[in-house]
N, C-alpha and C. Protein backbone atom coordinates (compact mmCIF):
# COMPACT_ATOMS: atom_id res chain seq x y z
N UNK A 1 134.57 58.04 131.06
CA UNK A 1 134.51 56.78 131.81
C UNK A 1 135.68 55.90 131.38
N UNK A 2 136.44 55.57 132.36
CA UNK A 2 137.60 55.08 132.51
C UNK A 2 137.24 53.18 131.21
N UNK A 3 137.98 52.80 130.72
CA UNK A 3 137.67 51.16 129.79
C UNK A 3 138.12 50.24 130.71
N UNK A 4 137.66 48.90 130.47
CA UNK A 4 137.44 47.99 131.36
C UNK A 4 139.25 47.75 131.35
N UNK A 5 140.21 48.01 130.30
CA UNK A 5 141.43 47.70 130.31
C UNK A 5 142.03 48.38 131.09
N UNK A 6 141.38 49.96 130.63
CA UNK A 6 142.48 49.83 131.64
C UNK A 6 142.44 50.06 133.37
N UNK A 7 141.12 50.13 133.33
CA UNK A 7 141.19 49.47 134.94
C UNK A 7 141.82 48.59 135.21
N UNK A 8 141.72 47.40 134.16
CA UNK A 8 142.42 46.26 134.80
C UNK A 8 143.92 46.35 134.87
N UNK A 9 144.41 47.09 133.99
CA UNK A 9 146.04 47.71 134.32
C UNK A 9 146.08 48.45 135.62
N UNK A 10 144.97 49.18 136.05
CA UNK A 10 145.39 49.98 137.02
C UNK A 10 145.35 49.08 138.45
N UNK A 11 144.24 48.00 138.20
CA UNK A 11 144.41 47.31 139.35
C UNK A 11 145.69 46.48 139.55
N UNK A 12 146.01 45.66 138.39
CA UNK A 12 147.22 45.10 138.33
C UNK A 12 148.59 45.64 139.03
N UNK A 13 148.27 46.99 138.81
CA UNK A 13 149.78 47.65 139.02
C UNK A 13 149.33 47.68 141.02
N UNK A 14 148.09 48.21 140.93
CA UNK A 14 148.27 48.30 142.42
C UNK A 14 147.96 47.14 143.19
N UNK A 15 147.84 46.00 142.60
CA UNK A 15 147.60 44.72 143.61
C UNK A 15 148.66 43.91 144.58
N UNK A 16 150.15 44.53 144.00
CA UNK A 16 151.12 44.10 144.91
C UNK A 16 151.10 44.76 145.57
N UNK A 17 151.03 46.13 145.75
CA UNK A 17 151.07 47.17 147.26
C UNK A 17 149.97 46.74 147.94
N UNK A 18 148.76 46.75 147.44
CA UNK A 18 147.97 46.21 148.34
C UNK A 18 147.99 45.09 148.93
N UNK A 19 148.36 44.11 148.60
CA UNK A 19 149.05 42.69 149.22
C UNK A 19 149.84 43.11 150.15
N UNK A 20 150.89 43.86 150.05
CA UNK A 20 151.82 43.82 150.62
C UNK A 20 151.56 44.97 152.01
N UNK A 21 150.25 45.95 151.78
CA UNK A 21 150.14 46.57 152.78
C UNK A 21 148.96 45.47 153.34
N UNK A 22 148.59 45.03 152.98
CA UNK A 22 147.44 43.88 153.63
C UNK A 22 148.49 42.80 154.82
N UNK A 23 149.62 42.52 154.19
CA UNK A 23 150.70 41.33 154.89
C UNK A 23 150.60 42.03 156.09
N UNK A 24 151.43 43.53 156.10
CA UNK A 24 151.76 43.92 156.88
C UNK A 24 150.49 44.53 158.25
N UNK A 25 149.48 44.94 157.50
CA UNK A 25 148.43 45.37 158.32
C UNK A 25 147.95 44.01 158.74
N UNK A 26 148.21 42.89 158.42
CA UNK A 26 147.21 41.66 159.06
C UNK A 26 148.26 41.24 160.53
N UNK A 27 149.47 41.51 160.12
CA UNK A 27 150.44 41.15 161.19
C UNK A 27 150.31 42.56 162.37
N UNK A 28 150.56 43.31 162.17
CA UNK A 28 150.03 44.68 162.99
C UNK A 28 148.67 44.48 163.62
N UNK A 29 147.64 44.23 162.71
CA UNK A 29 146.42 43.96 163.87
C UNK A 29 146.57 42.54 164.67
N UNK A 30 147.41 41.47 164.28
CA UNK A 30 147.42 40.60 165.30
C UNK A 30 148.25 40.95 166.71
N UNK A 31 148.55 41.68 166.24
CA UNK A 31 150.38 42.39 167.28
C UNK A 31 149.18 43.85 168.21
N UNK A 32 148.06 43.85 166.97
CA UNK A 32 147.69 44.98 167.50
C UNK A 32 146.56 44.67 168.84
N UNK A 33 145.67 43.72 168.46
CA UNK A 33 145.06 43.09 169.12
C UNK A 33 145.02 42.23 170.59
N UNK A 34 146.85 41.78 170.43
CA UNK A 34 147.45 41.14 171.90
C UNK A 34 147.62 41.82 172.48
N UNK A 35 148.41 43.22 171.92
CA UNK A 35 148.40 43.92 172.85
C UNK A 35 147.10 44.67 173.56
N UNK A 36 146.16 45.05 172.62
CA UNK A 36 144.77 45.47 173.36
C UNK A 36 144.75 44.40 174.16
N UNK A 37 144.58 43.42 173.86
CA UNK A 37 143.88 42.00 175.29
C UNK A 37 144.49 42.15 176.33
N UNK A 38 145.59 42.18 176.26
CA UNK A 38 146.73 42.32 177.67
C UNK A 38 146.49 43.42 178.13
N UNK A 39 146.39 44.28 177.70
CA UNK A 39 146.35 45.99 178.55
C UNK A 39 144.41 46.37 178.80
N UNK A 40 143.34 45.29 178.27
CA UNK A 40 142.62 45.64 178.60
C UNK A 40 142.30 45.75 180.61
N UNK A 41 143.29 45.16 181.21
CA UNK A 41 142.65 45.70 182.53
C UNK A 41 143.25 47.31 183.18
N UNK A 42 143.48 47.96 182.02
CA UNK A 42 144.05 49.04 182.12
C UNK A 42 142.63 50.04 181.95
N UNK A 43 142.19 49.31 180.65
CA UNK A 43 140.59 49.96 180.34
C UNK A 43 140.68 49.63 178.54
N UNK A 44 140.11 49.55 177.78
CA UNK A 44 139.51 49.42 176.94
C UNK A 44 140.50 50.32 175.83
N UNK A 45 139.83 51.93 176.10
CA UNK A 45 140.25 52.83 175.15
C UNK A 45 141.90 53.25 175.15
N UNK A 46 142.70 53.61 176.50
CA UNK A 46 143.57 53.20 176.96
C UNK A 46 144.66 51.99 176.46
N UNK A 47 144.36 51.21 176.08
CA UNK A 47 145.14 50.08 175.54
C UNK A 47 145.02 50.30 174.14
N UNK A 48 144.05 50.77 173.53
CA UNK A 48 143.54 50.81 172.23
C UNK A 48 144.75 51.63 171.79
N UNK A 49 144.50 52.68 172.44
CA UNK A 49 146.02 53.81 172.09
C UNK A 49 147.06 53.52 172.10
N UNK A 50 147.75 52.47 173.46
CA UNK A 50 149.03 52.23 173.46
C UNK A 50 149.17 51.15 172.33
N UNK A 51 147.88 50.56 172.36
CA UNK A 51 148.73 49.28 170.94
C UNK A 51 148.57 50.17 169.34
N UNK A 52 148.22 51.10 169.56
CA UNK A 52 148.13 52.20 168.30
C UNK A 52 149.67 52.45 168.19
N UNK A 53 150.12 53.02 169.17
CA UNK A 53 151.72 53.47 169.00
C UNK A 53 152.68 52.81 168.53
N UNK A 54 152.84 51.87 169.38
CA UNK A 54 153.41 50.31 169.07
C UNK A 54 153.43 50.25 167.95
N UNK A 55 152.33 49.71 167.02
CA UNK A 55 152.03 49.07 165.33
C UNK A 55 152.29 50.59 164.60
N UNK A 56 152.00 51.62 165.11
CA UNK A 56 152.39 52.36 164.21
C UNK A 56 153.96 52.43 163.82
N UNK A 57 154.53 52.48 164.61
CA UNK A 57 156.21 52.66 164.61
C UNK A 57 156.58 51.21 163.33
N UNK A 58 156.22 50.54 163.60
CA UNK A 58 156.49 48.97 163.42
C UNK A 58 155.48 48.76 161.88
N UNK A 59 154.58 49.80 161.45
CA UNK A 59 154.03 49.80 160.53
C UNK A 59 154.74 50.79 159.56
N UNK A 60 155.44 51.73 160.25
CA UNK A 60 155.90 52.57 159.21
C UNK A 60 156.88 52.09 158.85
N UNK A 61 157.93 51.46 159.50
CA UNK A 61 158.96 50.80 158.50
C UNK A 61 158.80 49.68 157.70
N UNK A 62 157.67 48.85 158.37
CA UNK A 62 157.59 47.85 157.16
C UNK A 62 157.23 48.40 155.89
N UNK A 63 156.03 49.42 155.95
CA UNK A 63 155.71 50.11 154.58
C UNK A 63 156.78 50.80 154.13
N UNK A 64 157.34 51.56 154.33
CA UNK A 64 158.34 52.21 153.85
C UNK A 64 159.66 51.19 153.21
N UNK A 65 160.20 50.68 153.76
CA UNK A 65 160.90 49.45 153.03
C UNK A 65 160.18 48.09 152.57
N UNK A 66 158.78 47.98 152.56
CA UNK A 66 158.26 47.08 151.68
C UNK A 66 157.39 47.50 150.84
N UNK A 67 156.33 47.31 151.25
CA UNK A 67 155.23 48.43 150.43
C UNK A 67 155.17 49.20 149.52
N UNK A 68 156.22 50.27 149.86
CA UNK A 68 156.45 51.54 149.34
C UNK A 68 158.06 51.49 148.45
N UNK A 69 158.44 50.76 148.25
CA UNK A 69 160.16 50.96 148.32
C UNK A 69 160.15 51.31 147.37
N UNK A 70 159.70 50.79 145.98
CA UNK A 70 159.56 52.25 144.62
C UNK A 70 159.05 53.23 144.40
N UNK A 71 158.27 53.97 145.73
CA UNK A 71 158.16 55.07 145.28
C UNK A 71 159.15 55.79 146.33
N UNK A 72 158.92 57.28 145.60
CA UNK A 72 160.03 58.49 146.00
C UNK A 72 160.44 58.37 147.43
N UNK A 73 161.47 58.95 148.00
CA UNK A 73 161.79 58.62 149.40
C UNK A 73 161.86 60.28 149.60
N UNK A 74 161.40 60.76 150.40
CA UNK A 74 160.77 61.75 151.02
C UNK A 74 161.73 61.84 152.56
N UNK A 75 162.11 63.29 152.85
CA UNK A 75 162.63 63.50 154.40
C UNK A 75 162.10 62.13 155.05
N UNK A 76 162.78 61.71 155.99
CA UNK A 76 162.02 60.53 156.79
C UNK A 76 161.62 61.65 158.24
N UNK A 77 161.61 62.85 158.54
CA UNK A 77 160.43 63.84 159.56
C UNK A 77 159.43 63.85 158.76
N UNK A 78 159.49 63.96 157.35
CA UNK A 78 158.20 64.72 157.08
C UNK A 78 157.47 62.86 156.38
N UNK A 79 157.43 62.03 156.20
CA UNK A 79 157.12 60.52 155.66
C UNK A 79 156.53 60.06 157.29
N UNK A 80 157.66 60.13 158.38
CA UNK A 80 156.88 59.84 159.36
C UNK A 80 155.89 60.65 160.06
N UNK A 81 156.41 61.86 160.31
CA UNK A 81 155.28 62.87 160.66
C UNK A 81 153.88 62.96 160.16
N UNK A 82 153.99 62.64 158.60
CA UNK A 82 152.33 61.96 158.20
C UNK A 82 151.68 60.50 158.71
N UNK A 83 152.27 60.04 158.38
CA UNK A 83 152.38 58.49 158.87
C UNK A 83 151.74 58.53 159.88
N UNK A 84 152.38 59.20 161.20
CA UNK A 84 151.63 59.35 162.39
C UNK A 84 150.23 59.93 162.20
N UNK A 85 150.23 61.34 161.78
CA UNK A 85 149.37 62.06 161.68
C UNK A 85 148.15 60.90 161.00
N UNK A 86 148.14 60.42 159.44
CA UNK A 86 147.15 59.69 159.75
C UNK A 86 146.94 58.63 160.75
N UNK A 87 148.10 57.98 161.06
CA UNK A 87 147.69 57.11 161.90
C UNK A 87 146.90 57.57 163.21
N UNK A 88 147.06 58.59 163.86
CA UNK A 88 146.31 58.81 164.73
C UNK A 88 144.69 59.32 164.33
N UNK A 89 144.75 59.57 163.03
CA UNK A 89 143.13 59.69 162.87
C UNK A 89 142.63 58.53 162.42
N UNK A 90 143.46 57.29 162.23
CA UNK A 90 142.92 56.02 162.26
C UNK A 90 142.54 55.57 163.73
N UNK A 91 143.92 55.75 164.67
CA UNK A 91 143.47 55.58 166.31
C UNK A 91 141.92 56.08 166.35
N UNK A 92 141.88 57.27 166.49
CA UNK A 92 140.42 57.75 166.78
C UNK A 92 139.42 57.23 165.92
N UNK A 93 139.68 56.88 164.96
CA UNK A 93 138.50 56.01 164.22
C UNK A 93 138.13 54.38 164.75
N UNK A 94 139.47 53.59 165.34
CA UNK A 94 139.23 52.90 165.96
C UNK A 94 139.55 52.92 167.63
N UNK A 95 139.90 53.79 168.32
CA UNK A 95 139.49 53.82 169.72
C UNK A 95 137.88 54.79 169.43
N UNK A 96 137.19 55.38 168.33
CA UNK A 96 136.04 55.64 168.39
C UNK A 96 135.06 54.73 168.78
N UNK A 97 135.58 53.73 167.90
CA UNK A 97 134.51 52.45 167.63
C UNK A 97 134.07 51.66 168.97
N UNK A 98 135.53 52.02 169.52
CA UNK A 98 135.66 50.90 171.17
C UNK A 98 134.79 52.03 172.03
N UNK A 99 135.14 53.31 171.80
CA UNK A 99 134.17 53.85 172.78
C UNK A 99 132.44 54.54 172.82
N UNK A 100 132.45 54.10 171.29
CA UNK A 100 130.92 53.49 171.33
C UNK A 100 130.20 52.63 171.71
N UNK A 101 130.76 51.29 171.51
CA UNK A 101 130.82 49.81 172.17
C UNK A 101 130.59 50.36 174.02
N UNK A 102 131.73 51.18 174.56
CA UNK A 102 131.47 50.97 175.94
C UNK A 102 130.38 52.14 176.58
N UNK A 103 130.63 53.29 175.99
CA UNK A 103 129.87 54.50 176.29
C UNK A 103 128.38 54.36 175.68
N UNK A 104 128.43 53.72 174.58
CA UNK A 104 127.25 54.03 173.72
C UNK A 104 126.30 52.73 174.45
N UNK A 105 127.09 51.73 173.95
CA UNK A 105 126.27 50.06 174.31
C UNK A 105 126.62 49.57 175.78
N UNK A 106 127.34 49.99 176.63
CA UNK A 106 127.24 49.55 177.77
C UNK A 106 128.32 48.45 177.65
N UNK A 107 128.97 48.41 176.95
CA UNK A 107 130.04 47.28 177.18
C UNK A 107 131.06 46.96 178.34
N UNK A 108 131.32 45.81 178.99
CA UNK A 108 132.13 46.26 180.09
C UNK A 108 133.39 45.05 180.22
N UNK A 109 134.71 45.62 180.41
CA UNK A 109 136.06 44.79 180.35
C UNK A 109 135.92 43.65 180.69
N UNK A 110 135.29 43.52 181.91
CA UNK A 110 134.72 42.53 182.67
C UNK A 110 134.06 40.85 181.60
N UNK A 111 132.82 42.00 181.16
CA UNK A 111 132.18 40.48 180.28
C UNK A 111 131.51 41.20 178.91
N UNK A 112 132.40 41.71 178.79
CA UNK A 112 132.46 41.85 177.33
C UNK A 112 133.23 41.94 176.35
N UNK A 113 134.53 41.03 176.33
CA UNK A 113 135.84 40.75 175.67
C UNK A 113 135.49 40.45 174.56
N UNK A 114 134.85 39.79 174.09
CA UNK A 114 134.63 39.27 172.55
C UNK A 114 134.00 40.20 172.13
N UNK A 115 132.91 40.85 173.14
CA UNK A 115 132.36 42.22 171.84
C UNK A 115 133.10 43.53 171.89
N UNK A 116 133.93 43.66 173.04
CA UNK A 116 135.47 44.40 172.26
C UNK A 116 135.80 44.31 171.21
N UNK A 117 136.66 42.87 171.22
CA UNK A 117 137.09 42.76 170.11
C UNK A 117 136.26 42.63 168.60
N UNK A 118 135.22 42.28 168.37
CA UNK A 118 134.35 42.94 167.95
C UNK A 118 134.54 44.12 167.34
N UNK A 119 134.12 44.93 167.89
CA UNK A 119 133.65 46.18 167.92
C UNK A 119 135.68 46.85 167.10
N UNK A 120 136.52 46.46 168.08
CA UNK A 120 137.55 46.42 167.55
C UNK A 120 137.85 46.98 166.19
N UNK A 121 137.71 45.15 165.75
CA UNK A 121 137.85 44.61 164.12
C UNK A 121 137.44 45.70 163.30
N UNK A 122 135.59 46.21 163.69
CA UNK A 122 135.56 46.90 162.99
C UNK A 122 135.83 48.40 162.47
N UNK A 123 136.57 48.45 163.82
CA UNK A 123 137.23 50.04 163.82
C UNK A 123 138.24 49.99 162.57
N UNK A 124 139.40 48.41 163.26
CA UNK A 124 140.44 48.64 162.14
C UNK A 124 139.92 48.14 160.68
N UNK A 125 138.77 47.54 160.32
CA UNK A 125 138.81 48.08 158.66
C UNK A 125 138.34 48.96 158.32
N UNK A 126 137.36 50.17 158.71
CA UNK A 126 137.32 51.40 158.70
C UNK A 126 138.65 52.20 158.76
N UNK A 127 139.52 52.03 159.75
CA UNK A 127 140.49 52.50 159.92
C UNK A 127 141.72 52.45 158.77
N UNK A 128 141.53 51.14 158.38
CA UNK A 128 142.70 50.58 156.94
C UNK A 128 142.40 51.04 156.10
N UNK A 129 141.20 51.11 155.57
CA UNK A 129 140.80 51.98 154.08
C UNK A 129 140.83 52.93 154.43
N UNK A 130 140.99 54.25 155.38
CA UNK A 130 141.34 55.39 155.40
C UNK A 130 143.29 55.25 155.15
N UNK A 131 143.55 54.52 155.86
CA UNK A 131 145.62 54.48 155.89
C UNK A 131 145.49 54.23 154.55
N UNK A 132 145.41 53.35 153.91
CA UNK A 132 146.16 53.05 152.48
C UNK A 132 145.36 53.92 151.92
N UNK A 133 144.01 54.63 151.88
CA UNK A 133 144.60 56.12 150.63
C UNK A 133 145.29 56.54 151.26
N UNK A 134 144.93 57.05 152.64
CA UNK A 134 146.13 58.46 153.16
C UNK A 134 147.72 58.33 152.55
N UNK A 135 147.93 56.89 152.97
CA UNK A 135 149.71 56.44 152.49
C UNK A 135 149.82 56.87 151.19
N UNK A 136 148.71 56.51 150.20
CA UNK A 136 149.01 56.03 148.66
C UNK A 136 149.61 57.58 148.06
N UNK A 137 148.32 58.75 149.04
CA UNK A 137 148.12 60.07 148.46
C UNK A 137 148.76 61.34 148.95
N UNK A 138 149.21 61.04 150.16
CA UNK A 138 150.35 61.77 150.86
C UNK A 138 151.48 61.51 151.60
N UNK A 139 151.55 60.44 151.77
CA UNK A 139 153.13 60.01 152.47
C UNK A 139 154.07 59.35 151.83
N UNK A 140 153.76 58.46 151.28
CA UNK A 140 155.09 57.80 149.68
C UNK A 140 154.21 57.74 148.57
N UNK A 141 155.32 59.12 148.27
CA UNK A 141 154.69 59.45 146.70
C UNK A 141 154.76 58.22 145.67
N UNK A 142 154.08 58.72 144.76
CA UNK A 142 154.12 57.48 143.38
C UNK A 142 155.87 58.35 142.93
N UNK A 143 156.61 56.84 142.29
CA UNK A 143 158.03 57.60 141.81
C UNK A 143 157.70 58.66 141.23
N UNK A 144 159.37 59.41 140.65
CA UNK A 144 159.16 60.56 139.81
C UNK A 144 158.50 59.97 138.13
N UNK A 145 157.75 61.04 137.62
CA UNK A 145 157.73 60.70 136.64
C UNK A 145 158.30 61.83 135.66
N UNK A 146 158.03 63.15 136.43
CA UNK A 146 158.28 64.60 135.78
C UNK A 146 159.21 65.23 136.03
N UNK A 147 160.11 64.61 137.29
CA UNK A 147 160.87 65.08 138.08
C UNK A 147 160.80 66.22 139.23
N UNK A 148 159.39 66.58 139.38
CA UNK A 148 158.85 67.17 139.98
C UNK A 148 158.85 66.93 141.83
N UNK A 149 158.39 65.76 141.58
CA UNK A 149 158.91 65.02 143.08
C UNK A 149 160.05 65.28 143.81
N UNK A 150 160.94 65.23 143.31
CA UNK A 150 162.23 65.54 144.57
C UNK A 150 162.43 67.29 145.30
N UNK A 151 161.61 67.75 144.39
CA UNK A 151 161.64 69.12 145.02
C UNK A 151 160.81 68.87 146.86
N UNK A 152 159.93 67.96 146.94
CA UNK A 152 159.61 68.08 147.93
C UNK A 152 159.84 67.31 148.84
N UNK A 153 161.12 66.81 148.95
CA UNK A 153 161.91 66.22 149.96
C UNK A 153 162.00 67.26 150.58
N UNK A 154 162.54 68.16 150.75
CA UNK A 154 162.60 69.06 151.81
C UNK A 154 161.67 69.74 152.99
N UNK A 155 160.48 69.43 152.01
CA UNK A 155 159.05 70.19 152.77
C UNK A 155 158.83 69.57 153.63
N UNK A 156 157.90 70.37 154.91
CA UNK A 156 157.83 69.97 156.23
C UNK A 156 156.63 69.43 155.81
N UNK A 157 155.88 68.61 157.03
CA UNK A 157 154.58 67.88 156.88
C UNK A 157 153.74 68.46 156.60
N UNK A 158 153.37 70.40 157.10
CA UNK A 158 152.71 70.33 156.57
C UNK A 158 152.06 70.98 155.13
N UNK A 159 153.18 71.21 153.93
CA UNK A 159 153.53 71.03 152.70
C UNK A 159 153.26 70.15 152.29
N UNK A 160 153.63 69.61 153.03
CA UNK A 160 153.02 67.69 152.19
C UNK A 160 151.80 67.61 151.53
N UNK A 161 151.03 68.05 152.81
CA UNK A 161 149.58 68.20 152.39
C UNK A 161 149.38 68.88 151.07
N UNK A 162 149.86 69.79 150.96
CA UNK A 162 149.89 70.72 149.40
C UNK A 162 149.33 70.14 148.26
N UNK A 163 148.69 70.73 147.13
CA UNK A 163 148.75 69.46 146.33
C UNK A 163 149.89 69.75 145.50
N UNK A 164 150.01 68.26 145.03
CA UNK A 164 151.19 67.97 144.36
C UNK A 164 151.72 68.40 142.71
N UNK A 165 150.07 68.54 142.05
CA UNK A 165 150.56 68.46 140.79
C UNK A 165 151.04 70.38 140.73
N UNK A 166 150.98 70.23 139.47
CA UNK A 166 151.83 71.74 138.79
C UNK A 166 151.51 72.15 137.37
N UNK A 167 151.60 73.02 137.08
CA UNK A 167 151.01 72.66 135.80
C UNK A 167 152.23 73.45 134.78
N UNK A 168 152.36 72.67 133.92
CA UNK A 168 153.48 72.68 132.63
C UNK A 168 153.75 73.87 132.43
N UNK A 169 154.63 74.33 132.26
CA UNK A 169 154.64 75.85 131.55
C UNK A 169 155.65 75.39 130.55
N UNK A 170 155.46 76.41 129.26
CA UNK A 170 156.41 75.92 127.84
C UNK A 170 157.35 76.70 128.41
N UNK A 171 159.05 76.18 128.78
CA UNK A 171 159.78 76.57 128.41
C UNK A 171 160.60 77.15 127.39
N UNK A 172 161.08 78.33 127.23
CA UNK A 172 161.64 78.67 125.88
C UNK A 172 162.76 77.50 125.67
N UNK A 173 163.30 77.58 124.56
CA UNK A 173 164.83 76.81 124.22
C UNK A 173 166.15 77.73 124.68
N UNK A 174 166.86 77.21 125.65
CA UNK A 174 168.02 78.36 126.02
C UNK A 174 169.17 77.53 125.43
N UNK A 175 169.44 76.69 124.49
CA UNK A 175 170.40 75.82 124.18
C UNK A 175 171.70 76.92 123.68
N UNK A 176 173.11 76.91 123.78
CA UNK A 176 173.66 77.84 123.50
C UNK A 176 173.96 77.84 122.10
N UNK A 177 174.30 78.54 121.62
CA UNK A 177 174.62 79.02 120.20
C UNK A 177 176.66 78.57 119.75
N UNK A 178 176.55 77.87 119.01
CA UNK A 178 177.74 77.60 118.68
C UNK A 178 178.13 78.30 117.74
């Protein structure tokens, strides 16, 4: 069982990323949200998706140059290619939510805007605590510490997935002989 210290080191260290993915996710769901309102006479789930695309693009670079900027920098195919990838199982977690709301509860564009949005909200914090592990644990690595990390700049996305650690092997000493 982990000591109360050093949890509190561990939170410490991660409370600026989380701030800083919070900045950015609070501005994305407002960006994310206008755009659902505006495209709801398109339909509901429909808009949900296109304002998914949108914030995603616009989410991955803020994280990547804010968020993330000390840890490892990774191919930018294979950093975004996850990126997406979770992000779209966040989409479906929150265009799920909207199409429970309309399929499940009868909700309708018409006169039921506030319990959209609603229903919404709560897709995307379901949806956020899935992105920031997914980000933390497969798309920008923690820096090198072993030097192990840069080997997998090259790997395609889905390597990524791989797990990461390795385990030590004792090298002999090859130092040359003078």
């Amino acid at each position: 069982m982990p000591s109360v210290s050093s949890l509190t080191s561990h939170l410490r260290r991660l409370a600026p990323e989380a701030i800083a993915f919070g900045v950015i996710g609070a501005g994305n769901t407002l960006l994310y949200m206008a755009i659902t309102w505006a495209l709801l006479p398109i339909g509901a789930v429909k808009a949900s998706v296109v304002a998914t695309v949108i914030t995603t693009t616009l989410a991955y670079f803020a994280n990547r140059y804010w968020t993330y900027r000390h840890h490892t920098r990774t191919a930018l195919r294979r950093e975004y290619t996850l990126f997406f990838g979770f992000n779209l199982i966040g989409m479906v977690i929150q265009s799920g939510a909207i199409a429970v709301g309309k399929y499940g509860f009868g909700l309708t564009e018409e006169h039921n805007k506030y319990e959209f949005m609603g229903v919404t909200l709560l897709g995307i914090v379901v949806a956020t605590i899935f992105r920031f592990w997914a980000y933390r644990t497969f798309v920008f690595l923690k820096p090198p510490v072993d030097g192990h990390e840069a080997e997998l700049a090259d790997l395609d996305a889905a390597a990524g997935l791989a797990e990461l650690s390795t385990e030590e092997e004792p090298q002999a000493s090859s130092s040359p002989v003078s």
